[in-house]
Protein backbone atom coordinates (compact mmCIF):
# COMPACT_ATOMS: atom_id res chain seq x y z
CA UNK A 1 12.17 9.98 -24.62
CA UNK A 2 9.32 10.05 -22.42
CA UNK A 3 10.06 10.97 -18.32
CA UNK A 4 10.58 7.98 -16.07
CA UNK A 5 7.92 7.01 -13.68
CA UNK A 6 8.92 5.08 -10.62
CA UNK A 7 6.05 4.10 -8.38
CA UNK A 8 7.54 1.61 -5.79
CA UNK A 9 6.45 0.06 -2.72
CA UNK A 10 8.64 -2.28 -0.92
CA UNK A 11 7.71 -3.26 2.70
CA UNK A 12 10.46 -5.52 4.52
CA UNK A 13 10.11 -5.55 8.27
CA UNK A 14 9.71 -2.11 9.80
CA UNK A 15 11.23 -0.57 6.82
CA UNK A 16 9.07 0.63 3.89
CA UNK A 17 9.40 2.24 0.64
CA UNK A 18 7.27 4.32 -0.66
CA UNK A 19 7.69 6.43 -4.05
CA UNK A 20 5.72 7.98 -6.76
CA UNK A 21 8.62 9.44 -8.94
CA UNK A 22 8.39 11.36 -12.32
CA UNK A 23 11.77 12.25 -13.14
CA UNK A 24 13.68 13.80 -16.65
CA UNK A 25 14.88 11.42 -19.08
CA UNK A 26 18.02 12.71 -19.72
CA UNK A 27 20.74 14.26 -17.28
CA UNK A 28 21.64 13.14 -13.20
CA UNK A 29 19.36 12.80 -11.22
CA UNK A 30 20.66 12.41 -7.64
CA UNK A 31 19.14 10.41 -5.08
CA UNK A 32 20.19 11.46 -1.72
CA UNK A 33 19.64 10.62 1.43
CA UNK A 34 20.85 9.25 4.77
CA UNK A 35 21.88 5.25 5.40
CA UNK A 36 19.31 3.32 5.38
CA UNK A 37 16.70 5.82 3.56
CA UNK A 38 15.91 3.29 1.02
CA UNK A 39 18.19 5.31 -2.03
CA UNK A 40 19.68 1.55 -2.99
CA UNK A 41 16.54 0.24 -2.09
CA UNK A 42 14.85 2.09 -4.86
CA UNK A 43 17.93 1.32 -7.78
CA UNK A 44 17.46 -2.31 -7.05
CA UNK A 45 13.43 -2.25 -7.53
CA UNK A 46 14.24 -0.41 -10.97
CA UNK A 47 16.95 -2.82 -11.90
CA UNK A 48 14.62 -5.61 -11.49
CA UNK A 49 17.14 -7.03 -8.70
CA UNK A 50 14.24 -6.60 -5.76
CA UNK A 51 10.78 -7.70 -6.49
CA UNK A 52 8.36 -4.62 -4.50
CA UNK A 53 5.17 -5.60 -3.51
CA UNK A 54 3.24 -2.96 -5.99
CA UNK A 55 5.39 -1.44 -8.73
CA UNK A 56 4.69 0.83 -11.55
CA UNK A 57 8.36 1.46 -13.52
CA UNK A 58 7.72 2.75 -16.78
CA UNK A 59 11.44 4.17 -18.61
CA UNK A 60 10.37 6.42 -21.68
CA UNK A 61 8.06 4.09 -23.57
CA UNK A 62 9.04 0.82 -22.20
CA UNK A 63 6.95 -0.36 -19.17
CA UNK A 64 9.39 -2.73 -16.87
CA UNK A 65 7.37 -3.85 -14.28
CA UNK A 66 3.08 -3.17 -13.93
CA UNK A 67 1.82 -5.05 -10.98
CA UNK A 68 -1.69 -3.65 -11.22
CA UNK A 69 -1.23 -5.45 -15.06
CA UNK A 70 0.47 -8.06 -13.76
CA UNK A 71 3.70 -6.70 -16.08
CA UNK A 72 7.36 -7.40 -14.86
CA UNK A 73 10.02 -7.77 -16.86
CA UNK A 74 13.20 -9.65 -15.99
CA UNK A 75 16.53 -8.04 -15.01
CA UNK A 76 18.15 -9.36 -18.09
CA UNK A 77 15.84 -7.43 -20.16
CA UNK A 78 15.70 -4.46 -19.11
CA UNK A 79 18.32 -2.29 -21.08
CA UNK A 80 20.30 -0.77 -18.56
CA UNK A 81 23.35 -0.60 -17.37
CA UNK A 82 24.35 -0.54 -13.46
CA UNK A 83 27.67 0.46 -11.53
CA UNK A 84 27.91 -0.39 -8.31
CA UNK A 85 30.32 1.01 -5.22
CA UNK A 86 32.94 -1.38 -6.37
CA UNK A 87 33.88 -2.04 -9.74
CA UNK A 88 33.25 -5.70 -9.46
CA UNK A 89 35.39 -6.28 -13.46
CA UNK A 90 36.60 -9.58 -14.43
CA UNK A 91 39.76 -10.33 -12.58
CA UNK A 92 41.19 -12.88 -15.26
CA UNK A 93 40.00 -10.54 -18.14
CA UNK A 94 42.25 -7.28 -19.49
CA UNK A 95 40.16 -3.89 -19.74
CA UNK A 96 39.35 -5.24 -23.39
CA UNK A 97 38.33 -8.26 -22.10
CA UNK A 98 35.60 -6.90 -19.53
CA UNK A 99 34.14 -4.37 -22.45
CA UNK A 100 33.44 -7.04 -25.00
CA UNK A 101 31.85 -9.46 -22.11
CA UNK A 102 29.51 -6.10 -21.84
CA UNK A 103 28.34 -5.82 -25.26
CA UNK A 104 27.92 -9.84 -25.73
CA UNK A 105 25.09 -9.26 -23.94
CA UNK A 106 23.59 -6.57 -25.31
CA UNK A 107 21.25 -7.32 -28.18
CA UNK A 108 23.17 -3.46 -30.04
CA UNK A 109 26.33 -2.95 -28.50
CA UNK A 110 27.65 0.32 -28.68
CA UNK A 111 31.09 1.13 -30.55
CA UNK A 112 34.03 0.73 -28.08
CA UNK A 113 35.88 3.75 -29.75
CA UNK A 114 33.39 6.40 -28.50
CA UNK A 115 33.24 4.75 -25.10
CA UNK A 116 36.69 4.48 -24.67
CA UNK A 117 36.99 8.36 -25.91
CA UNK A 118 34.67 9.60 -23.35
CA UNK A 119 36.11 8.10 -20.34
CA UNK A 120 39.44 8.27 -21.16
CA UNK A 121 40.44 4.57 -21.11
CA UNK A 122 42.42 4.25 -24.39
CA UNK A 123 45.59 3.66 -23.31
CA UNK A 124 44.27 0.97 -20.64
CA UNK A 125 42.82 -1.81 -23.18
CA UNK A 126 45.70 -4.70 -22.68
CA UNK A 127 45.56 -3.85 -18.65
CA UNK A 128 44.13 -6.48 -15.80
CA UNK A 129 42.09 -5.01 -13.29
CA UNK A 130 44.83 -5.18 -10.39
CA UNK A 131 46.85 -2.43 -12.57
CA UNK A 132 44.58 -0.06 -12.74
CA UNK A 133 44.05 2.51 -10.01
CA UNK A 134 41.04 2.30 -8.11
CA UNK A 135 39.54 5.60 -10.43
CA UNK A 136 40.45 3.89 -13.26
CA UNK A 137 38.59 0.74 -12.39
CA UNK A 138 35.35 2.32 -11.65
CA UNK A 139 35.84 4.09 -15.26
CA UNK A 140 36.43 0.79 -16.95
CA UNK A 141 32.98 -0.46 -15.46
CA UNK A 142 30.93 2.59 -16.32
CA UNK A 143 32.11 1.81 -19.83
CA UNK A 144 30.97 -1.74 -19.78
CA UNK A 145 27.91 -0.55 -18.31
CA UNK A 146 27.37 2.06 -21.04
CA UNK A 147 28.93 -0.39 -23.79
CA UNK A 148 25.14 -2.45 -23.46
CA UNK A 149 23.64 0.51 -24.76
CA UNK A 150 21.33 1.36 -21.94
CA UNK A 151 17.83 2.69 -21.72
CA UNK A 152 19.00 3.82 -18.01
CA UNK A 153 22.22 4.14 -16.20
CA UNK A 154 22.08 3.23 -12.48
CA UNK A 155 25.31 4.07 -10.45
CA UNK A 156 25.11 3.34 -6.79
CA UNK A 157 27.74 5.39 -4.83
CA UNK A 158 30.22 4.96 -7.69
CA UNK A 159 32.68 7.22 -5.73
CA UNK A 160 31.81 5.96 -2.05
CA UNK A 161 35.02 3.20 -2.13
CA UNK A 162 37.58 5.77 -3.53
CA UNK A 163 39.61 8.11 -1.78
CA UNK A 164 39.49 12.10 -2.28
CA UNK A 165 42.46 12.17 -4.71
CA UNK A 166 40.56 9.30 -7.12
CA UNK A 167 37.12 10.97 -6.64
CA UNK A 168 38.86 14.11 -7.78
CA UNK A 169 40.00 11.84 -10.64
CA UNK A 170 36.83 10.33 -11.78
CA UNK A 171 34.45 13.73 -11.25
CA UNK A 172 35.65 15.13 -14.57
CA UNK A 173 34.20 12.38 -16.39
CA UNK A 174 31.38 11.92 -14.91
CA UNK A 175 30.51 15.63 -15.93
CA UNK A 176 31.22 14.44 -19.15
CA UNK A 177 28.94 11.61 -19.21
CA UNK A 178 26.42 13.91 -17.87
CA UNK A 179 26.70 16.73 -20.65
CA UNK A 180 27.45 13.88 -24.19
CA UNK A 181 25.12 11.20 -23.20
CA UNK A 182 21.27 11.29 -24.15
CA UNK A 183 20.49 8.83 -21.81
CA UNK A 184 18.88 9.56 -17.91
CA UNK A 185 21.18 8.60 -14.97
CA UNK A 186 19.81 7.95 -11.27
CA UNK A 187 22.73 8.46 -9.01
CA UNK A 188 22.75 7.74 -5.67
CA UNK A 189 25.25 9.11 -2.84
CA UNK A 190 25.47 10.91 0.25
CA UNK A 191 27.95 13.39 -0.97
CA UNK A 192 26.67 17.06 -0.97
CA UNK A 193 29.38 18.12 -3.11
CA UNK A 194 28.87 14.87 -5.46
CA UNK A 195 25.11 16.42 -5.56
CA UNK A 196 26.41 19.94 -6.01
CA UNK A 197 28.91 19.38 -8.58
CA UNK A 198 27.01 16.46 -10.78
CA UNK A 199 22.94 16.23 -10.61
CA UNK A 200 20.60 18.47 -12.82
CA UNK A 201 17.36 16.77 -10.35
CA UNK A 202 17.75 16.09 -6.74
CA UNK A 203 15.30 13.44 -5.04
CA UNK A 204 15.26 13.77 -1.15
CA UNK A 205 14.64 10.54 0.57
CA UNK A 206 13.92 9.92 4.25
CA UNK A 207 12.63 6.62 5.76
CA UNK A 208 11.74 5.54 2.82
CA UNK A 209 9.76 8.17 1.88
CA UNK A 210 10.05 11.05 -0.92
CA UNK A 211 11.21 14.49 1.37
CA UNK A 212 11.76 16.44 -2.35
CA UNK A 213 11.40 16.10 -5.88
CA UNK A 214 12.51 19.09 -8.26
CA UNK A 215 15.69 20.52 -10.18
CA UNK A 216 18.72 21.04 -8.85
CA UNK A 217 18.63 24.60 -8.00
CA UNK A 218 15.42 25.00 -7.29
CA UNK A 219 15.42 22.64 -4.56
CA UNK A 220 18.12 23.40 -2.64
CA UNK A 221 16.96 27.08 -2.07
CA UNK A 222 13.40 26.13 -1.08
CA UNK A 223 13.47 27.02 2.79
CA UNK A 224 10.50 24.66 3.78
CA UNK A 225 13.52 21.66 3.93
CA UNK A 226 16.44 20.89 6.39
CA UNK A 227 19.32 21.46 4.77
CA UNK A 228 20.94 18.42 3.12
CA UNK A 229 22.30 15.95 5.72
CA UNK A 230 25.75 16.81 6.73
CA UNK A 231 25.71 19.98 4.71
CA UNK A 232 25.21 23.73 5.35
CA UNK A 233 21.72 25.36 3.87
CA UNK A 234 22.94 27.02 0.43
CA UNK A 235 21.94 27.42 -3.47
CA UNK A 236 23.49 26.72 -6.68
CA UNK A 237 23.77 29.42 -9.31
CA UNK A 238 24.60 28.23 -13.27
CA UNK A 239 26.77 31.29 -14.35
CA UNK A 240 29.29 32.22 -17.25
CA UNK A 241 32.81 33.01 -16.58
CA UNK A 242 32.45 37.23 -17.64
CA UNK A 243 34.99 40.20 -16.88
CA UNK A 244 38.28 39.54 -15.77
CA UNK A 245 39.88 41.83 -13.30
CA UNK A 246 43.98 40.47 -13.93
CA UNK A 247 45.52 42.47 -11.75
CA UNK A 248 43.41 41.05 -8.43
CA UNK A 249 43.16 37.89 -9.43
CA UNK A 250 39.26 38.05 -9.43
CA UNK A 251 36.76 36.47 -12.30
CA UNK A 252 33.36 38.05 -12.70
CA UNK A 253 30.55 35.21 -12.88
CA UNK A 254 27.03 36.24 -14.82
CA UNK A 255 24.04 34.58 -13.60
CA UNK A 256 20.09 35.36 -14.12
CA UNK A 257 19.64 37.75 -11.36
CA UNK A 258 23.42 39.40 -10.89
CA UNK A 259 26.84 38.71 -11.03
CA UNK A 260 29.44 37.79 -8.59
CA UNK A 261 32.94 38.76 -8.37
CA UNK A 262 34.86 35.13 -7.06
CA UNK A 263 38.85 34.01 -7.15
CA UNK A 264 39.98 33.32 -10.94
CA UNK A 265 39.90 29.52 -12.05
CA UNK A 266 41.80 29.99 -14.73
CA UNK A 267 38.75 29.56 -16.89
CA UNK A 268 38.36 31.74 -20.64
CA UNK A 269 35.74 34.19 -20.76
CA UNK A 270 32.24 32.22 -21.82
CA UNK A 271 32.80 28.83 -19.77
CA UNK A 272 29.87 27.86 -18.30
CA UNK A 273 30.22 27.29 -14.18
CA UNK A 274 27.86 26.22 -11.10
CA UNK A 275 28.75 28.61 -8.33
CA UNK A 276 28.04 28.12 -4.49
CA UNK A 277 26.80 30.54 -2.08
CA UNK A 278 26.35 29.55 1.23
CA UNK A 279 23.73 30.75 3.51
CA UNK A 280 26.10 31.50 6.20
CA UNK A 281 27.93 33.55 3.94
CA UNK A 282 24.54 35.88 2.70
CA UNK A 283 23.77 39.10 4.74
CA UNK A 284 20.84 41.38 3.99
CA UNK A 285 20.19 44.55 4.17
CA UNK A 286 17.70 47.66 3.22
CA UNK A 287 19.83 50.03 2.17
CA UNK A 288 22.68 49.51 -0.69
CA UNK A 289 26.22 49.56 1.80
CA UNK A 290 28.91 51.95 1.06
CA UNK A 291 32.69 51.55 1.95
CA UNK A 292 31.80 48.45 2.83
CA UNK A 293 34.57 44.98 2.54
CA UNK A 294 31.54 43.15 0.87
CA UNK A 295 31.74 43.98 -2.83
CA UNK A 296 29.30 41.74 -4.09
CA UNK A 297 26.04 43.22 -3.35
CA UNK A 298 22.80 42.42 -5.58
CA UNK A 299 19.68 44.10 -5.13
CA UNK A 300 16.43 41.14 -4.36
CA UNK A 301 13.04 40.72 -3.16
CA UNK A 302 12.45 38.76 0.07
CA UNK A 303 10.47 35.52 -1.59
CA UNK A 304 9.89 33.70 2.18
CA UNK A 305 10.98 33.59 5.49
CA UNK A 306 11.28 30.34 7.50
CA UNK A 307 13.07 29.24 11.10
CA UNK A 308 16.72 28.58 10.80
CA UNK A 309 17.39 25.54 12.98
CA UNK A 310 17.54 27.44 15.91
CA UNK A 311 15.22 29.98 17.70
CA UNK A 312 17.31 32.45 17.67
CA UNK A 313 18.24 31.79 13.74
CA UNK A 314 16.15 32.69 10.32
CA UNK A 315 16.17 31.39 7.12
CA UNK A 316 15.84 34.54 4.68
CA UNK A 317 14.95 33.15 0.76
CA UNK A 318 15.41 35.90 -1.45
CA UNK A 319 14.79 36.39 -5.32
CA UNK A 320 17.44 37.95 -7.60
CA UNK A 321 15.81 38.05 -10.71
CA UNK A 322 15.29 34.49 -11.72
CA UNK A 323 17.74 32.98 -9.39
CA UNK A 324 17.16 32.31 -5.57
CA UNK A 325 19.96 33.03 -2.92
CA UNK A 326 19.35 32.09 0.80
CA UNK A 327 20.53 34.34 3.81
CA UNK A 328 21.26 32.96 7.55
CA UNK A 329 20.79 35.75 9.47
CA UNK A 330 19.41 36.08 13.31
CA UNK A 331 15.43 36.31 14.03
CA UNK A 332 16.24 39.63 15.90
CA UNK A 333 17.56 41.02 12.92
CA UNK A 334 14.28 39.58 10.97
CA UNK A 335 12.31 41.68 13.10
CA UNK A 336 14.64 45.00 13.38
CA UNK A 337 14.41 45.38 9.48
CA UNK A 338 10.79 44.45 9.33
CA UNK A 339 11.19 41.94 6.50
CA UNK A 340 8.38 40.19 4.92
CA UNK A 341 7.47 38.38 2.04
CA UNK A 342 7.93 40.95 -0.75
CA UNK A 343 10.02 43.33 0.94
CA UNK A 344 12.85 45.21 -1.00
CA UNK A 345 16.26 44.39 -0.07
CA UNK A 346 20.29 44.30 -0.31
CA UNK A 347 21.84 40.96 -0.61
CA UNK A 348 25.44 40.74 0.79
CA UNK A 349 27.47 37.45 -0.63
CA UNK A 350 30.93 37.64 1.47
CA UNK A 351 32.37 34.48 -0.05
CA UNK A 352 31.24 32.29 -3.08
CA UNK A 353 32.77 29.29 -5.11
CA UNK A 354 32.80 27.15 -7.47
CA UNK A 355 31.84 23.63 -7.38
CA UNK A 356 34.84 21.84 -8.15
């Protein structure tokens, strides 16, 4: 499948929205921003639910709306599937009920059995709505959405309505959907950890207007954007669960660039992880430290240096191997060690997790 281009302009009052998106076609791509930065804005305009004033979606090789060509295709055909904050199911309709009303109206319906596999809802099938918990719910409508056999899934806050012990419920699966499905996923939220734990491609929005555009990782280490709203500057490392160290209850995590020494999960050897490090929590020096409390210690090359939020703060981006890391440290300290793009250094992690 071809990459998903969303060109959208929507102007309504003072607010506009203005993209020009090219985006994966498979995996999560998150779109995150603050209230009112046009993230549900831009679902809507793809789901056909909001006419923009100039449009160019195109979703692998099926062109959905062309206003230069005068091209738009209604909402109810456009194969997709969209899941909104609440799960909005069919009160008078069991959990078997609400699937088969989903794939009546899709022109292939996918096989329940898979769906209901997947996302866990097996044992739910002859259950109304109002027995469910509220995770559950939002799992039975994800498999409706899904059971249309989309081009596109669209989930709108899926988690915003649920409380931390049902997100903690429903994260799992959504990892799931995210590694079995072949299909792309545009996700919106303003959850850092949601971001962190879920996307593969992050899309910054701001007023309407595209901030960032890039994977995951990538992204969030580039020190030329605030951190995201609400959340401290840090990167995301995709590591392997390695060494085992038993008797202190410690896992070694491999990484392209290092390894880091974090508390044990309870994870077997070979499990892949994404693994946290805060900038806060990065220290850097020029010199490998001895007898030091900070045992995980990687040697790096200073990529880029940028203000921290404060004058008296730096934002140190620094390349270990393949992978980036980001350091908070004090502009004083930027000048006392002379550090430059390209200079040789020590980077200290004192803490590190996993997103979970």
């Amino acid at each position: 499948m071809n990459d998903l281009v969303l060109r959208i302009r929507v102007a309504r009052g003072d607010f506009v929205l203005d993209t020009d998106l090219q985006l994966p076609a498979s995996g999560i791509t998150a779109i995150f921003g603050p209230s009112g930065s046009g993230k549900t804005t831009l679902l809507r305009c793809v789901a056909g639910l909001e006419q923009a004033a100039q449009a160019r979606i195109v979703i692998g090789d099926q062109t959905w709306e062309d206003t230069a060509l005068g091209v738009r295709v209604p909402t109810h055909r456009r194969p997709l599937g969209y899941v909104f904050q609440e799960a909005s199911l069919f009160d008078h309709l069991d959990v078997r009920g609400n699937l088969e009303f989903g794939r009546r109206r899709a022109a292939a319906a996918a096989p329940l059995a898979g769906l209901l596999k997947l996302l866990g809802i097996e044992a739910l099938l002859d259950r109304k709505p109002h027995q469910l918990s509220g995770g559950e719910r939002q799992r039975v409508a994800i498999a409706r959405a899904l059971a249309t056999q989309p081009r596109i899934l669209l989930l709108d806050e899926p988690l915003a309505a649920l409380d931390l012990a049902r997100r903690r419920e429903i994260l799992p699966w959504l990892e799931r959907l995210r590694d079995e499905l072949r299909i792309p996923m545009l996700y919106v939220t303003h959850s850092g950890d949601e971001v962190a734990r879920l996307a593969d491609h992050l899309v910054l929005l701001h007023e309407g207007q595209v901030r960032a555009s890039g994977p995951l990782a990538q992204t969030l280490a580039r020190v030329d954007l605030p951190a995201l709203p609400g959340e401290e500057a840090g990167v995301l490392l995709h590591a392997t669960i390695a060494e085992r160290d038993a008797h202190w209850q410690l896992v070694q995590v491999r990484f392209d660039g290092g390894a880091l020494w974090i508390p044990d999960p309870g994870l077997a050897a070979g499990h892949q992880v994404r693994v946290r490090v805060l900038a806060r929590d990065v220290s850097v020096a020029l010199v490998p430290p001895e007898r030091s409390s900070i045992q995980n210690v990687l040697p790096c090359t200073v990529r880029a240096i940028a203000p921290g939020g404060h004058p008296s703060q730096a934002l140190v981006q620094l390349a270990c191997g393949n992978s980036l890391l980001l350091a908070r440290v004090t502009a004083r300290a930027v000048d006392a060690l002379g550090l430059a793009a390209g200079s040789a250094a020590w980077a200290q992690v004192k803490s590190a997790a996993l997103v979970q």
